[in-house]
PDB file of N, CA and C in Angstrom:
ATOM      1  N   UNK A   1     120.558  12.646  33.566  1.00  0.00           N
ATOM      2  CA  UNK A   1     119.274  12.855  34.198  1.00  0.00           C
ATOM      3  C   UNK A   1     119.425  13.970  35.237  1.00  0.00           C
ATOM      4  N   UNK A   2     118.427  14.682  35.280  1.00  0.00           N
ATOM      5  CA  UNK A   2     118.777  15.860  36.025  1.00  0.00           C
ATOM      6  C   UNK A   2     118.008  15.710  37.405  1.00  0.00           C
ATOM      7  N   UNK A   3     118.720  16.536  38.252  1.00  0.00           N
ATOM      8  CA  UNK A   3     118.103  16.237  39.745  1.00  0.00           C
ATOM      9  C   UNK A   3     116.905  16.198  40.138  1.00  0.00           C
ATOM     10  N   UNK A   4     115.932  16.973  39.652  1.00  0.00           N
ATOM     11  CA  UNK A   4     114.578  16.904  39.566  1.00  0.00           C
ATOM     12  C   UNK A   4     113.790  15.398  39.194  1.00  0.00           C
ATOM     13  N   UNK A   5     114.504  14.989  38.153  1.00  0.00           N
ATOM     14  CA  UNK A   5     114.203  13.980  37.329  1.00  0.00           C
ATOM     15  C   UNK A   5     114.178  12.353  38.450  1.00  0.00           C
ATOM     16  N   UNK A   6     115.239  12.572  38.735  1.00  0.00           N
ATOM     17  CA  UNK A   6     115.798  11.458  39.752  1.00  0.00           C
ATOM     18  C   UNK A   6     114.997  11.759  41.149  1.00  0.00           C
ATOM     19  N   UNK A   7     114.128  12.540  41.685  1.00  0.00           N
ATOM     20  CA  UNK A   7     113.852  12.835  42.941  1.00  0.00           C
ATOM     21  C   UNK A   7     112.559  12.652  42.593  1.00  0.00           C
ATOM     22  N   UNK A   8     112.181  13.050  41.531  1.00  0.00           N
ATOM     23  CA  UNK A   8     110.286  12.360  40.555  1.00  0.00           C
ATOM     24  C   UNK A   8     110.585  11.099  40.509  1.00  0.00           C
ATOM     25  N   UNK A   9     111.370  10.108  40.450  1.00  0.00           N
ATOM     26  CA  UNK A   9     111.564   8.901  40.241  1.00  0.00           C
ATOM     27  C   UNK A   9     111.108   8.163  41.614  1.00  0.00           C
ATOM     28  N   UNK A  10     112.088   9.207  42.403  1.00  0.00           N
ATOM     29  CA  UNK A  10     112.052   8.024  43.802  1.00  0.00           C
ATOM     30  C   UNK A  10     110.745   8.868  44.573  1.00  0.00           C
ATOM     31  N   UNK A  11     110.181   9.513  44.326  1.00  0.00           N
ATOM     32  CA  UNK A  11     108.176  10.050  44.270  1.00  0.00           C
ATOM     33  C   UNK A  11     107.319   9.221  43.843  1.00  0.00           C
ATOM     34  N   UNK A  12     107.708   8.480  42.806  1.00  0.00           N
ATOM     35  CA  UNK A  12     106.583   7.732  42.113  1.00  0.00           C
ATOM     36  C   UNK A  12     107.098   6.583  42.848  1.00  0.00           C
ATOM     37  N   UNK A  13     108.324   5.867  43.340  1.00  0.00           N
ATOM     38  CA  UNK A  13     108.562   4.494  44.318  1.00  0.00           C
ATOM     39  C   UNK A  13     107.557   3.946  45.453  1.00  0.00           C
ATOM     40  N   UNK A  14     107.744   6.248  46.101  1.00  0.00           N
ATOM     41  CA  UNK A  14     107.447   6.060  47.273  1.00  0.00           C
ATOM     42  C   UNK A  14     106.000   5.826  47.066  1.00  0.00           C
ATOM     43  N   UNK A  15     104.951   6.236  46.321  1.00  0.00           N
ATOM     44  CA  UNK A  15     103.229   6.312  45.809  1.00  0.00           C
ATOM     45  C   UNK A  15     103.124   4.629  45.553  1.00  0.00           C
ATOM     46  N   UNK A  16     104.031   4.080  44.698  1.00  0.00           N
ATOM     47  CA  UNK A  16     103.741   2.907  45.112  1.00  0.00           C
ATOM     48  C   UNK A  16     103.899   2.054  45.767  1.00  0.00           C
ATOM     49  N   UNK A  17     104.955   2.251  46.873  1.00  0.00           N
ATOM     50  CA  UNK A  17     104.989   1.212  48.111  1.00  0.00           C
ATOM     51  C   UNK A  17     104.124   1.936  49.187  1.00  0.00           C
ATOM     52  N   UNK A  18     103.878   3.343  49.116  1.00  0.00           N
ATOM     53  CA  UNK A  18     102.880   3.595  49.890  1.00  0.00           C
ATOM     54  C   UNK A  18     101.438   2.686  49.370  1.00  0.00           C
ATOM     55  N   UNK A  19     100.896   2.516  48.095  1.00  0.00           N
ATOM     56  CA  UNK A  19      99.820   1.538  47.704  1.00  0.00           C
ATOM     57  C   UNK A  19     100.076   0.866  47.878  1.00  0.00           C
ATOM     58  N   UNK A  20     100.815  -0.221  47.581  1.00  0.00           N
ATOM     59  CA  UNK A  20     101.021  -1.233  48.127  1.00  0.00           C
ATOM     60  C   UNK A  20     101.175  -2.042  49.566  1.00  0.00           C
ATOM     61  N   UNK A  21     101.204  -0.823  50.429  1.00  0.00           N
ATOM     62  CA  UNK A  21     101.161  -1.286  52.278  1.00  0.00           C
ATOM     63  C   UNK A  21      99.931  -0.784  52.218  1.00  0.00           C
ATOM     64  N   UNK A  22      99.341  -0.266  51.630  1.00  0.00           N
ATOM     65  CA  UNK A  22      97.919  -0.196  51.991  1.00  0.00           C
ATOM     66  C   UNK A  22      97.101  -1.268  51.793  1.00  0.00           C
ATOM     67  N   UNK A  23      97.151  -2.048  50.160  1.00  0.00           N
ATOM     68  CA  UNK A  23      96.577  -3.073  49.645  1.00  0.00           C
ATOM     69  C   UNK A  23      96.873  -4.560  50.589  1.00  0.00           C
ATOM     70  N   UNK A  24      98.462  -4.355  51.063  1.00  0.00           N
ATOM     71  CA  UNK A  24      98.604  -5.504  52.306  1.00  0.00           C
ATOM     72  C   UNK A  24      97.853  -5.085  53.246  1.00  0.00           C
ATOM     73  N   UNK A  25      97.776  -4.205  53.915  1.00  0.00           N
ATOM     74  CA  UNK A  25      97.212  -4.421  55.145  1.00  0.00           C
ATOM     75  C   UNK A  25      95.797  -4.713  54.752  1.00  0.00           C
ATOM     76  N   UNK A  26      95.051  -4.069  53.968  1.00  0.00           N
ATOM     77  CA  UNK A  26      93.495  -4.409  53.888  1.00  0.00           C
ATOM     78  C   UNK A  26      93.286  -5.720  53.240  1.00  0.00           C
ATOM     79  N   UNK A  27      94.305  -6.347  52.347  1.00  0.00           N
ATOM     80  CA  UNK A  27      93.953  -7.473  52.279  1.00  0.00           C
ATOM     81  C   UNK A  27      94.475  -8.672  53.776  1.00  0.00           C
ATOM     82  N   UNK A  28      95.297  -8.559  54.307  1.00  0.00           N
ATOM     83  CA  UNK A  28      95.825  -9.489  55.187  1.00  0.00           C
ATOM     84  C   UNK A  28      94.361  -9.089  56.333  1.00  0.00           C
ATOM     85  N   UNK A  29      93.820  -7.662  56.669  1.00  0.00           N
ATOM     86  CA  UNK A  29      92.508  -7.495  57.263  1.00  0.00           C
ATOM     87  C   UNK A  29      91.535  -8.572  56.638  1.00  0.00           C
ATOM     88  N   UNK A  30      91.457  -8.800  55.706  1.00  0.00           N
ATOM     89  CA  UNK A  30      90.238  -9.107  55.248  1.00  0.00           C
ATOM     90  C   UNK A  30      90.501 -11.139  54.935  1.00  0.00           C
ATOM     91  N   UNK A  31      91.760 -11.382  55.076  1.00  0.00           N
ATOM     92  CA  UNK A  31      91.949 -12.719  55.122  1.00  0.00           C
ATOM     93  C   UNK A  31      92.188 -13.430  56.432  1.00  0.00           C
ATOM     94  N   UNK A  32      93.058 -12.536  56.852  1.00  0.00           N
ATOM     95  CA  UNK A  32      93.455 -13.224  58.679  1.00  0.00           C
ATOM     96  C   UNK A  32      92.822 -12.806  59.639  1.00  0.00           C
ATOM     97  N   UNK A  33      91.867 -11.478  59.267  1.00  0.00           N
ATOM     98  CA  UNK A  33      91.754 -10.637  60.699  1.00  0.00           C
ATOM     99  C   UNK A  33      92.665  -9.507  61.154  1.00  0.00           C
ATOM    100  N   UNK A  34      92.200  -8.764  61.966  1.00  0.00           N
ATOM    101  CA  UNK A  34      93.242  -7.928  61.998  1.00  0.00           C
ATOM    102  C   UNK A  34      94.178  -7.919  62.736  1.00  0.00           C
ATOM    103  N   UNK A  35      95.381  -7.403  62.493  1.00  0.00           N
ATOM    104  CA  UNK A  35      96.923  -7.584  63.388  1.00  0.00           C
ATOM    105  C   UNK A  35      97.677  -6.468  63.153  1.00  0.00           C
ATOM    106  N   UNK A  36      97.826  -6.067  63.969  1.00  0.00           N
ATOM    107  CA  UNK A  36      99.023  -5.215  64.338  1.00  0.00           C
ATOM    108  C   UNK A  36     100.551  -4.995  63.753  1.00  0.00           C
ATOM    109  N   UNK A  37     100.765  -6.684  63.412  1.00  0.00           N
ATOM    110  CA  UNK A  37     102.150  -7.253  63.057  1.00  0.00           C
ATOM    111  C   UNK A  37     101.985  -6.690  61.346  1.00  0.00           C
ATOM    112  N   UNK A  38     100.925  -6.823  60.765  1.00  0.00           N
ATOM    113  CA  UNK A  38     100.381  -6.644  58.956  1.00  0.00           C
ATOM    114  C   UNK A  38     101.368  -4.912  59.220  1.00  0.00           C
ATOM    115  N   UNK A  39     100.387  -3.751  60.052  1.00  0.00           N
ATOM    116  CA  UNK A  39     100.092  -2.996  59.769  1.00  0.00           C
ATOM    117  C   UNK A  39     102.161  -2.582  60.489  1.00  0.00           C
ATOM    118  N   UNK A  40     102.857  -2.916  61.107  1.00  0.00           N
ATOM    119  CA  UNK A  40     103.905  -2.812  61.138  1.00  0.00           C
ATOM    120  C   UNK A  40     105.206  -3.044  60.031  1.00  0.00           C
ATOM    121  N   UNK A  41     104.837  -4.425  59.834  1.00  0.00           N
ATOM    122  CA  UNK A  41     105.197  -4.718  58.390  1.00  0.00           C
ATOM    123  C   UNK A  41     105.020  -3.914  57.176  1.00  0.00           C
ATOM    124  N   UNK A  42     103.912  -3.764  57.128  1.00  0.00           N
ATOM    125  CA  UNK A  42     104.136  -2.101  56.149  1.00  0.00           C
ATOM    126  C   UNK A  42     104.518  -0.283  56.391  1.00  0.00           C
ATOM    127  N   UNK A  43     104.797  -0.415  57.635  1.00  0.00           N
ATOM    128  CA  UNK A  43     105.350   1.060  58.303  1.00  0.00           C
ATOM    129  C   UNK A  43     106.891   0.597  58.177  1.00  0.00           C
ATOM    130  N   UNK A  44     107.252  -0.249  58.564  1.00  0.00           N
ATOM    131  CA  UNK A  44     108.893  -0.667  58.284  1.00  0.00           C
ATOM    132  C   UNK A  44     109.278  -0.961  56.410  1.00  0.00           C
ATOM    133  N   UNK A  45     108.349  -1.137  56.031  1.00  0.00           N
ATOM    134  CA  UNK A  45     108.579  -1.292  54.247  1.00  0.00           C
ATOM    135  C   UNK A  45     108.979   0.139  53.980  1.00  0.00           C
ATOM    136  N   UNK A  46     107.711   1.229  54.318  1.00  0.00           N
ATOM    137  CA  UNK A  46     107.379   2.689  53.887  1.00  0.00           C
ATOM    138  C   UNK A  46     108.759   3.291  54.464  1.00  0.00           C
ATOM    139  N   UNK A  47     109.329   2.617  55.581  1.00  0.00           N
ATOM    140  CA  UNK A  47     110.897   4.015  56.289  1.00  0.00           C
ATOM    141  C   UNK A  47     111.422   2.765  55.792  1.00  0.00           C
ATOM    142  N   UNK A  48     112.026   1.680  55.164  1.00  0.00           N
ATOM    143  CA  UNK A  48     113.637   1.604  54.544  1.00  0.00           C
ATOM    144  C   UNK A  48     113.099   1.972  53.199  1.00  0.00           C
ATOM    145  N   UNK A  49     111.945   1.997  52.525  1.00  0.00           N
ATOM    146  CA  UNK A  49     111.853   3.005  51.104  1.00  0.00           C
ATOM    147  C   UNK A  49     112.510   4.195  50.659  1.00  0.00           C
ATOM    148  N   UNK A  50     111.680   5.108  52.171  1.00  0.00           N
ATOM    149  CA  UNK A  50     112.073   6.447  52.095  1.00  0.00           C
ATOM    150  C   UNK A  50     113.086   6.733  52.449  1.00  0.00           C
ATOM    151  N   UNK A  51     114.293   6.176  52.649  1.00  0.00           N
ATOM    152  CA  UNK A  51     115.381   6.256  53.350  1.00  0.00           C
ATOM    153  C   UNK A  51     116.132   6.941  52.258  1.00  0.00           C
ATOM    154  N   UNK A  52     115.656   6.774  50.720  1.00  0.00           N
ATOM    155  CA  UNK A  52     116.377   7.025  49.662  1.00  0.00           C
ATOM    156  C   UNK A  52     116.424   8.783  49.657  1.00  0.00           C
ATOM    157  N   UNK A  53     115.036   9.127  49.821  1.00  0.00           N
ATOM    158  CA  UNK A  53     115.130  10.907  49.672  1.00  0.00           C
ATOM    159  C   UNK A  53     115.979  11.500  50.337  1.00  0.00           C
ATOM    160  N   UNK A  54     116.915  11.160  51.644  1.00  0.00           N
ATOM    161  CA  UNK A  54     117.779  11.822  51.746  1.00  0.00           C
ATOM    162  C   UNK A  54     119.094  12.115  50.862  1.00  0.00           C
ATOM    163  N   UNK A  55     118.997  11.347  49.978  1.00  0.00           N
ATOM    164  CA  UNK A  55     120.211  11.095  48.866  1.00  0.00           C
ATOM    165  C   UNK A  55     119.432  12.369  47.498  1.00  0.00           C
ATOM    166  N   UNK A  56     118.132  12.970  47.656  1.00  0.00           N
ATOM    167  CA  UNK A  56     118.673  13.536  46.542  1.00  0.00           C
ATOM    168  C   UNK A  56     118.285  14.985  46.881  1.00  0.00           C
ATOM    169  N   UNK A  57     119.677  15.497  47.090  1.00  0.00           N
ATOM    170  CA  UNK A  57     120.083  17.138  47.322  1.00  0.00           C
ATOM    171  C   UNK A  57     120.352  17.954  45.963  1.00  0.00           C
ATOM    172  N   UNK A  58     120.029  19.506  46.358  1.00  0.00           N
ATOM    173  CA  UNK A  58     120.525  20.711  45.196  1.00  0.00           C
ATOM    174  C   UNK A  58     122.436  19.733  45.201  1.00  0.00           C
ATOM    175  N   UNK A  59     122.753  20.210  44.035  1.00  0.00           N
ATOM    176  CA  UNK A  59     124.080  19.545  43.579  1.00  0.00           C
ATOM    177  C   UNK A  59     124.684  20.798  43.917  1.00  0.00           C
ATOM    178  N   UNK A  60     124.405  22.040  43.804  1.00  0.00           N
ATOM    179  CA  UNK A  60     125.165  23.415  44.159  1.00  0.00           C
ATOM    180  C   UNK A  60     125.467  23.866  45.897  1.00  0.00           C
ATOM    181  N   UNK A  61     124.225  23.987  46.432  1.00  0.00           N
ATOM    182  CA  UNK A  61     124.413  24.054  47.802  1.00  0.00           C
ATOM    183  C   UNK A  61     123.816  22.824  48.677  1.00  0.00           C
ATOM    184  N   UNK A  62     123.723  21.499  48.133  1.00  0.00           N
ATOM    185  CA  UNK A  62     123.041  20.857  49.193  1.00  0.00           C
ATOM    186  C   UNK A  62     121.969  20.840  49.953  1.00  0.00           C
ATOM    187  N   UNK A  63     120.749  21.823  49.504  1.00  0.00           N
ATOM    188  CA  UNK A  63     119.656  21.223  50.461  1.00  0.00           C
ATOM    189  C   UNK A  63     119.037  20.480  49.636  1.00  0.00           C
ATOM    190  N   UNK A  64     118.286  19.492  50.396  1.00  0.00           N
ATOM    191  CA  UNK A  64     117.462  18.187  50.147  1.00  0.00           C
ATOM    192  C   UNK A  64     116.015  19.035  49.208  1.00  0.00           C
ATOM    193  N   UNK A  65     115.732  18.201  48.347  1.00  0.00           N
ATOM    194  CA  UNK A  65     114.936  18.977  47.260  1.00  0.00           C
ATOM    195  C   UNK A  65     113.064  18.513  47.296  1.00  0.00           C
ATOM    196  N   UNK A  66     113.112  17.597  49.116  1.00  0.00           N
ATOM    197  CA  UNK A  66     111.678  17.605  49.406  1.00  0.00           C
ATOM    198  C   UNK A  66     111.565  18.454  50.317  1.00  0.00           C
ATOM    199  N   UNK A  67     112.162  19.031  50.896  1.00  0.00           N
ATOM    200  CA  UNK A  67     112.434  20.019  52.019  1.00  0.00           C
ATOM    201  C   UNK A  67     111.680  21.479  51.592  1.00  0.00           C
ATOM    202  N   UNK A  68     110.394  21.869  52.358  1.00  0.00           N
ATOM    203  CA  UNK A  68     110.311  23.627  52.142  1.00  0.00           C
ATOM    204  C   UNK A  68     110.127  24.011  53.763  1.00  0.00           C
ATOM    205  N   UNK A  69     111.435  24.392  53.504  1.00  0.00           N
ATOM    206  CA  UNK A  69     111.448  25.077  55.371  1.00  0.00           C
ATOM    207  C   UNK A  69     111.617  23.699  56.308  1.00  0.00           C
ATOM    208  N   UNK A  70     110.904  23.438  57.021  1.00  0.00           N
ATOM    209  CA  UNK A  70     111.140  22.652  58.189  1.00  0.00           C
ATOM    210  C   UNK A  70     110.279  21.415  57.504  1.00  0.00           C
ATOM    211  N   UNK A  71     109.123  21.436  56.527  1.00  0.00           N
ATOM    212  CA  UNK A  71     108.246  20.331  56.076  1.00  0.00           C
ATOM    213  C   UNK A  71     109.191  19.314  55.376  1.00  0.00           C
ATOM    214  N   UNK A  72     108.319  18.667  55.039  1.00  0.00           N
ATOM    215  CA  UNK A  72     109.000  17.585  54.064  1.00  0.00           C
ATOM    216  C   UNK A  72     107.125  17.261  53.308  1.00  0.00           C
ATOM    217  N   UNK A  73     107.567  17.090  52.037  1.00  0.00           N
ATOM    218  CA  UNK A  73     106.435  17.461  51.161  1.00  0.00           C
ATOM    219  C   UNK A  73     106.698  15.893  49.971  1.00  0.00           C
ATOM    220  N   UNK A  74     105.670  15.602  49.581  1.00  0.00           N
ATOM    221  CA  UNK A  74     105.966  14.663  48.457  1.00  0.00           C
ATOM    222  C   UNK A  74     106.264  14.649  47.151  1.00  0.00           C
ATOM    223  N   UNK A  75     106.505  16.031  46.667  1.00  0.00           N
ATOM    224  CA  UNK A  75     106.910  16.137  45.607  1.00  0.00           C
ATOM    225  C   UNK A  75     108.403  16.945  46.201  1.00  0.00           C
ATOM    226  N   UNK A  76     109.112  16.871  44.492  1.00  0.00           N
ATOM    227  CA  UNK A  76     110.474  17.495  44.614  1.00  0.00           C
ATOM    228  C   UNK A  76     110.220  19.144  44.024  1.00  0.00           C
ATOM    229  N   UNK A  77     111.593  20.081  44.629  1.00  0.00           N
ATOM    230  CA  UNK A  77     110.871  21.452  43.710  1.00  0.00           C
ATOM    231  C   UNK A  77     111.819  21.318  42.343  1.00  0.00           C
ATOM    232  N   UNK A  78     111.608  21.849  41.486  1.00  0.00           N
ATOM    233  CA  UNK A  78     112.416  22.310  40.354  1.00  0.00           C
ATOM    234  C   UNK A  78     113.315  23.206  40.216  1.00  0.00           C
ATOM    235  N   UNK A  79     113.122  23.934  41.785  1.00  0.00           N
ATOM    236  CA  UNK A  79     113.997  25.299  41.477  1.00  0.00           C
ATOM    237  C   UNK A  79     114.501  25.430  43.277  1.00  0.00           C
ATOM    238  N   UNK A  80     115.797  24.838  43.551  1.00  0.00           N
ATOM    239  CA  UNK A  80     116.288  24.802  44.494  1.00  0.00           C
ATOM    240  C   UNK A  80     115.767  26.503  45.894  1.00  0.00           C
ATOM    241  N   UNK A  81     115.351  25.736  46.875  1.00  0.00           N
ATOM    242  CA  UNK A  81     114.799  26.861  47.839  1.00  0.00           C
ATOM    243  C   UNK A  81     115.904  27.734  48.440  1.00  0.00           C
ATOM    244  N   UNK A  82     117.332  27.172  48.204  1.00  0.00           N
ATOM    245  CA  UNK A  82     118.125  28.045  49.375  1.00  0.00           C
ATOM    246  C   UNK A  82     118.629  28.947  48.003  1.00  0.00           C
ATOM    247  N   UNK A  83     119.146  27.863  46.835  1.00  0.00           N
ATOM    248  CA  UNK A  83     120.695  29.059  46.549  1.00  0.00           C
ATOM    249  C   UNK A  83     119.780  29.848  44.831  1.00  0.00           C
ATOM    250  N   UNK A  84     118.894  29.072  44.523  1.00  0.00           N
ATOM    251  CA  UNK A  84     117.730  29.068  43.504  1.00  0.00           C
ATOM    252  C   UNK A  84     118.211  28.364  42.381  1.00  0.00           C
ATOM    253  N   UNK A  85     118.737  27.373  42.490  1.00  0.00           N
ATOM    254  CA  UNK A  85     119.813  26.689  41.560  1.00  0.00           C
ATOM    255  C   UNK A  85     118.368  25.920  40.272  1.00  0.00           C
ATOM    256  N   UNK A  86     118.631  26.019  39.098  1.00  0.00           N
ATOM    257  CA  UNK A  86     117.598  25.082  38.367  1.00  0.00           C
ATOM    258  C   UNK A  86     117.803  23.823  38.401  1.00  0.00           C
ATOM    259  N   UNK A  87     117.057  22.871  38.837  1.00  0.00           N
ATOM    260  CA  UNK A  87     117.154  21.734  39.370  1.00  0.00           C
ATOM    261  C   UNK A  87     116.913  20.575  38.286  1.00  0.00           C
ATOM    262  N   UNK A  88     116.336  21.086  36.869  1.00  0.00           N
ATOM    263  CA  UNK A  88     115.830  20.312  35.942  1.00  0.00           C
ATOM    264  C   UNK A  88     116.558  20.770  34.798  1.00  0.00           C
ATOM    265  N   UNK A  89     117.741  20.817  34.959  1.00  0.00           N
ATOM    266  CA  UNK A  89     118.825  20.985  33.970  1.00  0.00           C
ATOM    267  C   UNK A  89     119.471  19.942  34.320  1.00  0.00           C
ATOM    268  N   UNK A  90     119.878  19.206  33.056  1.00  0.00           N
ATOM    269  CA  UNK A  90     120.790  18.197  33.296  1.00  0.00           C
ATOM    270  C   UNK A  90     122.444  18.397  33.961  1.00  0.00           C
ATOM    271  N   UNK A  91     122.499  17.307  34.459  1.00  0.00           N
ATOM    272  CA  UNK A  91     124.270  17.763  35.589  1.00  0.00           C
ATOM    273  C   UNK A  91     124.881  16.823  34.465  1.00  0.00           C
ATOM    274  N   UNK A  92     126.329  17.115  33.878  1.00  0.00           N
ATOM    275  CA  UNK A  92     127.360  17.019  33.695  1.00  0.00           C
ATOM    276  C   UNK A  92     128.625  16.434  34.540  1.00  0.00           C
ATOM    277  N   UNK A  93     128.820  15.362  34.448  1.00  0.00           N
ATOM    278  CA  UNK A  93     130.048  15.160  35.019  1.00  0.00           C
ATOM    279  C   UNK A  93     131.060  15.601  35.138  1.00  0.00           C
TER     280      UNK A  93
END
């Protein structure tokens, strides 16, 4: 699986635990009332999720492949920003 491939993977994780803290909080709104504690509970779900994108870097020079410049963006690129490495070629052991 190529690096691209694996960094679209953990993109589509993050879209759905991002839906999914949304669907908690508006439902726990709409059953308990609102709390603070709901809407925390799903900000602490969303950062140990995302904790994963730092794990997927260019395999050639190492930069992180949500990274353009100083942003951080929700998709991955295909074509590494520093060294221009193709990112959607499969890696070889």
């Amino acid at each position: 699986m190529s690096p691209y491939q694996r960094a679209g993977r953990h993109a589509k994780l993050m879209m759905g635990v991002l839906a999914s803290a949304i669907v908690f909080v508006i439902a726990w709104d709409q059953l308990f009332g609102h709390s603070s504690l709901a809407f925390t509970a799903a900000i602490i779900a969303l950062v140990f999720a995302n904790g994963g994108m730092l794990l997927h870097n260019c395999p050639t020079c190492g930069k992180n492949l949500f990274f353009r410049g100083v942003f951080v963006v929700p998709w991955p690129n295909k074509t590494c920003g520093k060294c221009k490495a193709d990112l959607t070629a499969e890696q070889h052991p």
